[in-house]
C-alpha atoms as a PDB file:
ATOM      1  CA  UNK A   1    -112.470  46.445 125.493  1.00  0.00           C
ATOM      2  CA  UNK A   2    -112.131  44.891 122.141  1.00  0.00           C
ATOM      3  CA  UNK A   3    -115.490  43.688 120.418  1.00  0.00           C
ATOM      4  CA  UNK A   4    -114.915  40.545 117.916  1.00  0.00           C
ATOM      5  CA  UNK A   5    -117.067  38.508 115.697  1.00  0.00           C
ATOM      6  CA  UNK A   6    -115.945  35.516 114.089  1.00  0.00           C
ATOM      7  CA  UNK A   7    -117.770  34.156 111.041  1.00  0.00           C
ATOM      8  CA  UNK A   8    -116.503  31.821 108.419  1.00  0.00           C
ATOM      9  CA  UNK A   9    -117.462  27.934 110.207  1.00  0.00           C
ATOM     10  CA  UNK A  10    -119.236  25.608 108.350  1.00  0.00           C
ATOM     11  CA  UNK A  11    -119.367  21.958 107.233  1.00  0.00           C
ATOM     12  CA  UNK A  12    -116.597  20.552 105.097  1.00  0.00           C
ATOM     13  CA  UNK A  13    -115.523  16.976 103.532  1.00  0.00           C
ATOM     14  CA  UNK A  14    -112.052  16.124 104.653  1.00  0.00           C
ATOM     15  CA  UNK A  15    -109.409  17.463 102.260  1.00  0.00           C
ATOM     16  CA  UNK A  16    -111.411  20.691 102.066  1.00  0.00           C
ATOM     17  CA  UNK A  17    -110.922  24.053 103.159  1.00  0.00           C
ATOM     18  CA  UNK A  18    -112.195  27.300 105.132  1.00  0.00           C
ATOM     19  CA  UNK A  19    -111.537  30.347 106.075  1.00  0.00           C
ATOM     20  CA  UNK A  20    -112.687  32.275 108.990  1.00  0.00           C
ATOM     21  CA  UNK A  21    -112.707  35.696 109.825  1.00  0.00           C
ATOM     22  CA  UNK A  22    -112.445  37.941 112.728  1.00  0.00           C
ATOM     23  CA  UNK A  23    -113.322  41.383 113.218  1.00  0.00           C
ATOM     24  CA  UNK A  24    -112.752  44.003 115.666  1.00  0.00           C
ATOM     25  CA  UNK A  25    -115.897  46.039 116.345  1.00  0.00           C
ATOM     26  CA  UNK A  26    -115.639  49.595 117.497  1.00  0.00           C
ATOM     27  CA  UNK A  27    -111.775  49.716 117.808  1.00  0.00           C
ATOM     28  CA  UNK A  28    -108.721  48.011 115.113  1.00  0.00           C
ATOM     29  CA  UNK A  29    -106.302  45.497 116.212  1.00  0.00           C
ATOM     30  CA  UNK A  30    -103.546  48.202 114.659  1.00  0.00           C
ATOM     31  CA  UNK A  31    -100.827  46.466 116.162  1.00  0.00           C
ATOM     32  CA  UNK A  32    -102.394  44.025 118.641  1.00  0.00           C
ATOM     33  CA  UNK A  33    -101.975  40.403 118.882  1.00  0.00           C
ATOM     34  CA  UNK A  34    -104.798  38.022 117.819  1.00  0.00           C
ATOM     35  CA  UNK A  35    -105.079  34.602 118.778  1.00  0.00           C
ATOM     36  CA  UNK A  36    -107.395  31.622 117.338  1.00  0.00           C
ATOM     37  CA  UNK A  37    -108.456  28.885 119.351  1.00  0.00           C
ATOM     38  CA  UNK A  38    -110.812  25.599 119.481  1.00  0.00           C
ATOM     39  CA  UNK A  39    -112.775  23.949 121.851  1.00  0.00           C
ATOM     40  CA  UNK A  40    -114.094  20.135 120.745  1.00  0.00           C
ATOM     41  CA  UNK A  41    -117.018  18.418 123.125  1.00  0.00           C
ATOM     42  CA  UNK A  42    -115.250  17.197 126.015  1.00  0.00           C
ATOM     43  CA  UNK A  43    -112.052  18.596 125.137  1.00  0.00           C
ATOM     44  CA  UNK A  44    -110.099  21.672 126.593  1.00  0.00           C
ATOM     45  CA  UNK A  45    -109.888  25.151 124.660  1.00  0.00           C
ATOM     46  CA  UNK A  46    -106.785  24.962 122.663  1.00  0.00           C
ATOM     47  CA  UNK A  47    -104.515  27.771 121.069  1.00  0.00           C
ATOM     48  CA  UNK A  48    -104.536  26.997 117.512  1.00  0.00           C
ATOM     49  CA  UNK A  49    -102.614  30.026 115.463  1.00  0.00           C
ATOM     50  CA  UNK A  50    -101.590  33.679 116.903  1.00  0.00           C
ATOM     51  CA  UNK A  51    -100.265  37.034 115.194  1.00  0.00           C
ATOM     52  CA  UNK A  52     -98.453  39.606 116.565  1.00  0.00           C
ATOM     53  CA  UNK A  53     -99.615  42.357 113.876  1.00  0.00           C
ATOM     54  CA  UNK A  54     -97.262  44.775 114.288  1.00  0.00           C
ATOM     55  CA  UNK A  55     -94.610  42.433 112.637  1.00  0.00           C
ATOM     56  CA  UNK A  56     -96.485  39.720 110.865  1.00  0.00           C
ATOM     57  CA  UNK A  57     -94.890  36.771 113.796  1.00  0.00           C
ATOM     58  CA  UNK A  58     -97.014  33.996 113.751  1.00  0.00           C
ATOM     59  CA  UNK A  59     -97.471  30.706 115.569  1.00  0.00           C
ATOM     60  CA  UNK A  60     -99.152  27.966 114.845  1.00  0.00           C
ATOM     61  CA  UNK A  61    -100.074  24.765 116.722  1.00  0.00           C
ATOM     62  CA  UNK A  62     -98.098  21.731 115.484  1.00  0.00           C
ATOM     63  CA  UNK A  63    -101.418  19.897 114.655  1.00  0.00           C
ATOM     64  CA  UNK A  64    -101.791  22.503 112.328  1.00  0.00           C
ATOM     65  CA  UNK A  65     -98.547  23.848 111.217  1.00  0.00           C
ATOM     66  CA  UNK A  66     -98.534  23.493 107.444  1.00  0.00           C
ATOM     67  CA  UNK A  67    -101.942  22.958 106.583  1.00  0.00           C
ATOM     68  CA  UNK A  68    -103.758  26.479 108.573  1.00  0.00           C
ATOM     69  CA  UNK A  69    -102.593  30.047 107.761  1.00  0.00           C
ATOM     70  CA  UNK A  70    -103.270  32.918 109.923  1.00  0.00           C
ATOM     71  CA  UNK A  71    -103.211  36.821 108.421  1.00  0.00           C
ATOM     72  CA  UNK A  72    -104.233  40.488 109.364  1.00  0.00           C
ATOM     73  CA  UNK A  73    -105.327  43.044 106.509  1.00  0.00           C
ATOM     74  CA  UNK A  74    -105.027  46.446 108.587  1.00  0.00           C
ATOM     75  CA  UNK A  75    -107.457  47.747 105.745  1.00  0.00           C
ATOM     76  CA  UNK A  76    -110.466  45.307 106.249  1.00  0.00           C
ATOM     77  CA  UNK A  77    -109.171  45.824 110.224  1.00  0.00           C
ATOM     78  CA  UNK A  78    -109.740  41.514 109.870  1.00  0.00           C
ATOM     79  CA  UNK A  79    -107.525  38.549 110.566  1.00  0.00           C
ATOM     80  CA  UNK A  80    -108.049  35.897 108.801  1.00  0.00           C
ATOM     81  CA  UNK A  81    -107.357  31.773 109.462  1.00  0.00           C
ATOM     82  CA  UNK A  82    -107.157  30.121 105.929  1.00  0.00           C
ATOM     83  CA  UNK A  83    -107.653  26.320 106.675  1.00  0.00           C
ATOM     84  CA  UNK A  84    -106.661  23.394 104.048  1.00  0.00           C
ATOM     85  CA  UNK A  85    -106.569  19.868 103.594  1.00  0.00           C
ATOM     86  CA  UNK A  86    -109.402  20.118 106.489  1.00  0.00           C
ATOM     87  CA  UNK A  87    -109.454  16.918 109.015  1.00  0.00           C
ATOM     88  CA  UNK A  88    -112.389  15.345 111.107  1.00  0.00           C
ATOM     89  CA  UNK A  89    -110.028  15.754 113.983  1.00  0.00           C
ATOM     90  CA  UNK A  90    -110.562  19.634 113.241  1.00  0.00           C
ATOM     91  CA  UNK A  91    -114.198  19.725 114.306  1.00  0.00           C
ATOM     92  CA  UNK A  92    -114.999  22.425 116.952  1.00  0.00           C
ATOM     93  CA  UNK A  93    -115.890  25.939 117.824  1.00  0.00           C
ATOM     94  CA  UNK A  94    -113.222  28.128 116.905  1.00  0.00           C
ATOM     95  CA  UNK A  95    -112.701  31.098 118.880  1.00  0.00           C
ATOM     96  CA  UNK A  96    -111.042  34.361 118.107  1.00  0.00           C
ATOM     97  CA  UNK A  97    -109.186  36.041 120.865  1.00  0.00           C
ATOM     98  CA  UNK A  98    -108.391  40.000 121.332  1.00  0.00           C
ATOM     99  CA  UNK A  99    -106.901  42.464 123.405  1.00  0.00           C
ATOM    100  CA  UNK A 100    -104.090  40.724 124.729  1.00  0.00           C
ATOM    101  CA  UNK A 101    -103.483  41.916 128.347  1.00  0.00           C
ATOM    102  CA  UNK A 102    -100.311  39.742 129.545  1.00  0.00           C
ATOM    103  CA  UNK A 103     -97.545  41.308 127.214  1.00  0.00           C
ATOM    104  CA  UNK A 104     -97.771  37.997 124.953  1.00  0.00           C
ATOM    105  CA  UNK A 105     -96.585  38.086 121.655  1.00  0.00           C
ATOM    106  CA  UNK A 106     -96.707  35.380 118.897  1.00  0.00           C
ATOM    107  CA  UNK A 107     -93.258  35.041 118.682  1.00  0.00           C
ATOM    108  CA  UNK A 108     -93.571  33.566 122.578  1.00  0.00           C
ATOM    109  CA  UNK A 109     -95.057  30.831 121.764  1.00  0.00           C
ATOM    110  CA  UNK A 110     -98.104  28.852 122.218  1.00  0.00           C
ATOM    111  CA  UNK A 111    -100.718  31.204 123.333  1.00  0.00           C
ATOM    112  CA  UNK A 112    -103.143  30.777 127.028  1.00  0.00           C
ATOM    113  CA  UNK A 113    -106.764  31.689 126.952  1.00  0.00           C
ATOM    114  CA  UNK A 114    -105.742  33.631 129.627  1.00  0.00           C
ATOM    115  CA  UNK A 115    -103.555  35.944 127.456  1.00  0.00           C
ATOM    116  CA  UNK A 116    -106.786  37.476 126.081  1.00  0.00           C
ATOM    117  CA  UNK A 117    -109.362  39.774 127.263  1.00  0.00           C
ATOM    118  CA  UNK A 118    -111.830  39.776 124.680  1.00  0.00           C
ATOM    119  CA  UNK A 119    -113.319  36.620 122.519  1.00  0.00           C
ATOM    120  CA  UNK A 120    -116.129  36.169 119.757  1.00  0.00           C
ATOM    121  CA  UNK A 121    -119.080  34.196 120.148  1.00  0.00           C
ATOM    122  CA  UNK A 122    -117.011  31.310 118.055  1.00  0.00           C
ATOM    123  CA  UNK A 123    -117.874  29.720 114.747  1.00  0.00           C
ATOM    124  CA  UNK A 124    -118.276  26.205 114.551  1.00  0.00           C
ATOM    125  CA  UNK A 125    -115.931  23.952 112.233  1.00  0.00           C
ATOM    126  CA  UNK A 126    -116.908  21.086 111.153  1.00  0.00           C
ATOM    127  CA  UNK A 127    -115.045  18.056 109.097  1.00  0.00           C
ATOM    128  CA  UNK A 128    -116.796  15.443 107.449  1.00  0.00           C
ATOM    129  CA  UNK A 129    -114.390  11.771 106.484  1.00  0.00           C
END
């Protein structure tokens, strides 16, 4: 089993930007796909970005498509979500997600919690107006 630990969260003004790390503890992703999610109070977890790392495929949530970036670096054995022009409506924990164990791969689409065995403790977001 895949251990990860997210870090990165903090408080922001809208407009601003984060990013947030995930690492793989005692294992690498090597050619895994990695998912990021969010869960706001009250709300559902939702898939936000994924990477299949083997060929760089990403997908991204249309909430965030254009303003969120999501990245491996096989050396650091870390993927990365790079988030700009930050909005309020982005407040929430935000969960990285590991050892896939349905065959999903980013370039399937939008991503289940279910796809993933393994999650972080989460990092919480949160945007300021």
């Amino acid at each position: 089993e895949v251990q990860v630990v997210e870090s990165g969260g903090g408080l922001v003004q809208a407009g601003g930007s984060l990013r947030l790390s995930c690492v793989a503890s005692g294992t690498t992703f090597g050619a895994d796909t990695v998912g990021w999610f969010r869960q706001a109070p009250g709300k559902e977890r939702e898939a936000v970005a994924s990477i299949t790392n083997d060929d760089g495929t990403t997908w991204y949530a249309d909430s965030v498509k254009g303003r969120f970036t999501i990245s491996h670096d096989d050396v650091e054995n870390t993927v990365y979500l790079q988030m700009n022009r930050l909005k309020p409506e982005d407040t929430a924990v935000y969960y990285c997600a590991a050892d896939e164990t349905t065959g999903y791969y980013a370039n399937d689409g939008e991503p289940s919690p279910s796809d993933f065995g393994s999650w972080g403790q989460g990092t919480q977001v949160t945007v300021s107006s």
